[in-house]
Protein backbone atom coordinates (compact mmCIF):
# COMPACT_ATOMS: atom_id res chain seq x y z
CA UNK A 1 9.82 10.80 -24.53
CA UNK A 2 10.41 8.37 -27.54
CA UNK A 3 10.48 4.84 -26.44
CA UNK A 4 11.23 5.72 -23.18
CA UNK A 5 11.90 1.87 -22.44
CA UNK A 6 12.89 0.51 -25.51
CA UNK A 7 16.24 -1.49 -25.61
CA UNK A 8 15.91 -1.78 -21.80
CA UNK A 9 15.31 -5.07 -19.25
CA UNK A 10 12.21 -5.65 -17.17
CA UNK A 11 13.68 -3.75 -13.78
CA UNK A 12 15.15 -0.69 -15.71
CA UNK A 13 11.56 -0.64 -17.68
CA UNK A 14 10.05 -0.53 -14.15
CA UNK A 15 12.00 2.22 -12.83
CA UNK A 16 11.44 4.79 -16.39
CA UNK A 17 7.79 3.86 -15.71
CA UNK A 18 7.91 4.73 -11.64
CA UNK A 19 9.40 8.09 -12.88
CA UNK A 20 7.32 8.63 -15.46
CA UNK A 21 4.39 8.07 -12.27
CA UNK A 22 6.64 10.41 -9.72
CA UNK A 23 7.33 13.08 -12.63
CA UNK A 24 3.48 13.21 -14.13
CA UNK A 25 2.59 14.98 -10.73
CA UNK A 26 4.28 17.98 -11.26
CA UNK A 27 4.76 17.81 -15.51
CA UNK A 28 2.74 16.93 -18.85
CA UNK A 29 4.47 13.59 -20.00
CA UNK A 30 4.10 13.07 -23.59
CA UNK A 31 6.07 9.33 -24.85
CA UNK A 32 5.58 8.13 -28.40
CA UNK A 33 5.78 4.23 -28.14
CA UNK A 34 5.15 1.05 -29.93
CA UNK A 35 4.71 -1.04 -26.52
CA UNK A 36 0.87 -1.31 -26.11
CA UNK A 37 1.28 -2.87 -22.86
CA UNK A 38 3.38 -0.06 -21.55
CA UNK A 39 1.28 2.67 -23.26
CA UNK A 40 -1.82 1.13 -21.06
CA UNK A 41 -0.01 1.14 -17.48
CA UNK A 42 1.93 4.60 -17.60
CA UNK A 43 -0.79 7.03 -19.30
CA UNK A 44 -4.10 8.36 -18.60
CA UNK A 45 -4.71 9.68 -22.14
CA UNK A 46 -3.87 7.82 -25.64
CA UNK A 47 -3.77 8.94 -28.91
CA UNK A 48 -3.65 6.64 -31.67
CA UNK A 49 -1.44 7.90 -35.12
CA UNK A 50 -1.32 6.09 -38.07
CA UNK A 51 -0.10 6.78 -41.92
CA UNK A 52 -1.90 6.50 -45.09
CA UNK A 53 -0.53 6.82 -48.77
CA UNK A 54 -2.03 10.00 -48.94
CA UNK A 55 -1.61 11.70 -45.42
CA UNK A 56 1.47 11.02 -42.75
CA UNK A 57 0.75 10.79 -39.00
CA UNK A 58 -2.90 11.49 -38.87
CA UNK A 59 -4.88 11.42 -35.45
CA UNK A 60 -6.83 8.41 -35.63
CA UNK A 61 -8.75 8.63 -31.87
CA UNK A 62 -7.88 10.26 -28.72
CA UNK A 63 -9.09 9.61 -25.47
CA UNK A 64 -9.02 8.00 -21.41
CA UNK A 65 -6.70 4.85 -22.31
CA UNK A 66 -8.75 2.19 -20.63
CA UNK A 67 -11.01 3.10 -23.20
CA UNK A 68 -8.72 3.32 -25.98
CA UNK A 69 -7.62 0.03 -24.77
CA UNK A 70 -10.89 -1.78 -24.21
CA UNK A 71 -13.67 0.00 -26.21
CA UNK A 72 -12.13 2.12 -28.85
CA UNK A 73 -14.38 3.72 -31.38
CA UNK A 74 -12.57 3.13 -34.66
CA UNK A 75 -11.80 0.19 -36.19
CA UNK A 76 -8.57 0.99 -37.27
CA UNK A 77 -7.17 1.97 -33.57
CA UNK A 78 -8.59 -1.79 -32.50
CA UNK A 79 -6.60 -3.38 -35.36
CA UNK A 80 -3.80 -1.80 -33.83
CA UNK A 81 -4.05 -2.41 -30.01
CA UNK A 82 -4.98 -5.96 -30.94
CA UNK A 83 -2.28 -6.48 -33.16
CA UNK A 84 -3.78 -7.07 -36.26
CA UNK A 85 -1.12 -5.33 -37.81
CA UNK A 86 1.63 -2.76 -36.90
């Protein structure tokens, strides 16, 4: 999914997100966002992409999101989440 939410209000956000909890029982849910907050209540795994001059969409760290989210191990992917820039 890409930006599964984007564009939408609060109570159509919280039903995509209730499906996305109903539907990640049975299926794999992959969703590409830039909502941090989202990303940290709807997945159990995050991976953080970035760009460079010299490389587009590189992996930057993978792993459980409450860690992503609260202990990350690279600098760049707590930039990020923080919102130092992006």
């Amino acid at each position: 999914m890409d930006e599964p939410a984007s564009a939408l209000d609060p109570v159509s956000t919280l039903r995509i997100e209730e499906l996305m909890r109903e539907l990640r029982e049975a299926y794999t849910i992959v969703i590409v966002t830039h909502n941090m907050q989202q990303a940290a209540r709807v997945s159990d795994v995050t991976a953080f992409f970035t760009m460079a001059e010299d490389r587009a969409g590189y992996l930057v760290e993978v792993g459980p999101t409450g860690r992503i989210f609260t202990r990350p191990n690279e600098r760049l992917t707590e930039d990020y989440i923080s919102g130092r820039f992006g």
